[in-house]
Protein backbone atom coordinates (compact mmCIF):
# COMPACT_ATOMS: atom_id res chain seq x y z
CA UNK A 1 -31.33 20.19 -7.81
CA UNK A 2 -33.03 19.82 -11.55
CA UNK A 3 -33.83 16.25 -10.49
CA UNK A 4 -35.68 17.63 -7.19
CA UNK A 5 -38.00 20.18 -10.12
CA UNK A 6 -38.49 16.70 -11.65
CA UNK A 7 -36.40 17.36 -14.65
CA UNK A 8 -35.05 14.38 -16.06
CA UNK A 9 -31.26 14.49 -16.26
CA UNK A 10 -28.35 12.96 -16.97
CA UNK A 11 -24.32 14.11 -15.02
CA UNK A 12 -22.74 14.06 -17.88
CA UNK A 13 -24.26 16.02 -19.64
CA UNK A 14 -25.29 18.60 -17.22
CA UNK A 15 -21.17 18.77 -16.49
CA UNK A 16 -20.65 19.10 -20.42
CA UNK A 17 -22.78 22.56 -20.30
CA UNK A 18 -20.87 23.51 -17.37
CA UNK A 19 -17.60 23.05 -19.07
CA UNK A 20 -19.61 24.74 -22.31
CA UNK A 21 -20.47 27.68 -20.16
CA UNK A 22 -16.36 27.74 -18.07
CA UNK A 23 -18.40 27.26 -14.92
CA UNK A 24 -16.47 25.08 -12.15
CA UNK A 25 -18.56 22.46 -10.66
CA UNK A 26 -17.83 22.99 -6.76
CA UNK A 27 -17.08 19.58 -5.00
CA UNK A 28 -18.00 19.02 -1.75
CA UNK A 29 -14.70 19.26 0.63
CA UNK A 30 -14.21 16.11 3.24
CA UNK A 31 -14.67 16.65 6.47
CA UNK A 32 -11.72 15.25 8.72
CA UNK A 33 -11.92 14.28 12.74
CA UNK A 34 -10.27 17.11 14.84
CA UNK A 35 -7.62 15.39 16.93
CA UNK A 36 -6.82 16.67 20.05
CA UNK A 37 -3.80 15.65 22.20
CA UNK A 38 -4.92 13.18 25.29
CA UNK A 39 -5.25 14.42 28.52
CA UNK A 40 -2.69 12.35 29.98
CA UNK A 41 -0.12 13.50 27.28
CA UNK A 42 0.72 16.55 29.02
CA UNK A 43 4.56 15.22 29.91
CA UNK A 44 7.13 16.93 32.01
CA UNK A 45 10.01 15.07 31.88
CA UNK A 46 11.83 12.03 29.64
CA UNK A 47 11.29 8.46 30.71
CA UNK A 48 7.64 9.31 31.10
CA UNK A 49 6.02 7.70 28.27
CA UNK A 50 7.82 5.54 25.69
CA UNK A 51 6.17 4.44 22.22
CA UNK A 52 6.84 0.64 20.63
CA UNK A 53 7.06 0.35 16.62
CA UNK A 54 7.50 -2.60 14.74
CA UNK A 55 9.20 -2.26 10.97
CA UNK A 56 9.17 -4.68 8.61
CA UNK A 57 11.60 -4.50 5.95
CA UNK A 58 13.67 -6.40 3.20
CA UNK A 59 17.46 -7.16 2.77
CA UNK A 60 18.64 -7.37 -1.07
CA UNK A 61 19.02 -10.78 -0.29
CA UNK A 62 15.27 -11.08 -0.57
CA UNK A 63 15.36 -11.50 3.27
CA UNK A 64 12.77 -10.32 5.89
CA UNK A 65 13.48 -8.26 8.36
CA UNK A 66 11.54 -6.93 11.79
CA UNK A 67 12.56 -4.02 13.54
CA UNK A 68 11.56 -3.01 17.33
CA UNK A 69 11.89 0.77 18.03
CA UNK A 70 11.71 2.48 21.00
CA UNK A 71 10.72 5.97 21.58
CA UNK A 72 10.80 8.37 23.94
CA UNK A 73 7.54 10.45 23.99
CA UNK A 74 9.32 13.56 26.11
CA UNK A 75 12.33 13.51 24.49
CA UNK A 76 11.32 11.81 20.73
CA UNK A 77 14.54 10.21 21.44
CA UNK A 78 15.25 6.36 20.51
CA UNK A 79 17.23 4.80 22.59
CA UNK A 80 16.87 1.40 21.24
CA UNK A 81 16.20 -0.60 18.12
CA UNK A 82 16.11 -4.30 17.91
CA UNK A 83 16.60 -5.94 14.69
CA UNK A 84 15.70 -9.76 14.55
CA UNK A 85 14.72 -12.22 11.56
């Protein structure tokens, strides 16, 4: 705002008087996306939708590891999980 008068200044130190004067500079807050649920996720019963994850993981052998996982969207249940190398 002093810059838009056509005062000449520098952040730091206008945020040095701030802290001089135990004034809290206000930050902005980020504005996040709303999400709202799909229009097809309105399930009524398991087996309706399921939802494929892969993990990747280590063994203390140093080893990779993928895992498949299967959900249920309905039930959040996971009836299976495929490990392979």
């Amino acid at each position: 705002m002093l810059s838009r008068r056509g005062h000449d200044v520098n952040v730091k130190r206008v945020y040095r008087r701030y802290r001089q004067a135990h004034l809290a500079v206000r930050r902005l807050k980020r504005k996040r996306p709303q999400r709202t649920a799909p229009v097809n996720a309105l399930l009524t019963g398991a087996n309706q939708e399921w939802g494929l994850n892969f993990i990747c993981d280590g063994v203390a052998s140093g080893r990779g590891i993928r895992i498949l996982t299967v959900v249920d969207g309905y039930t959040r249940e996971c009836p299976a999980i495929e490990v392979g190398g």
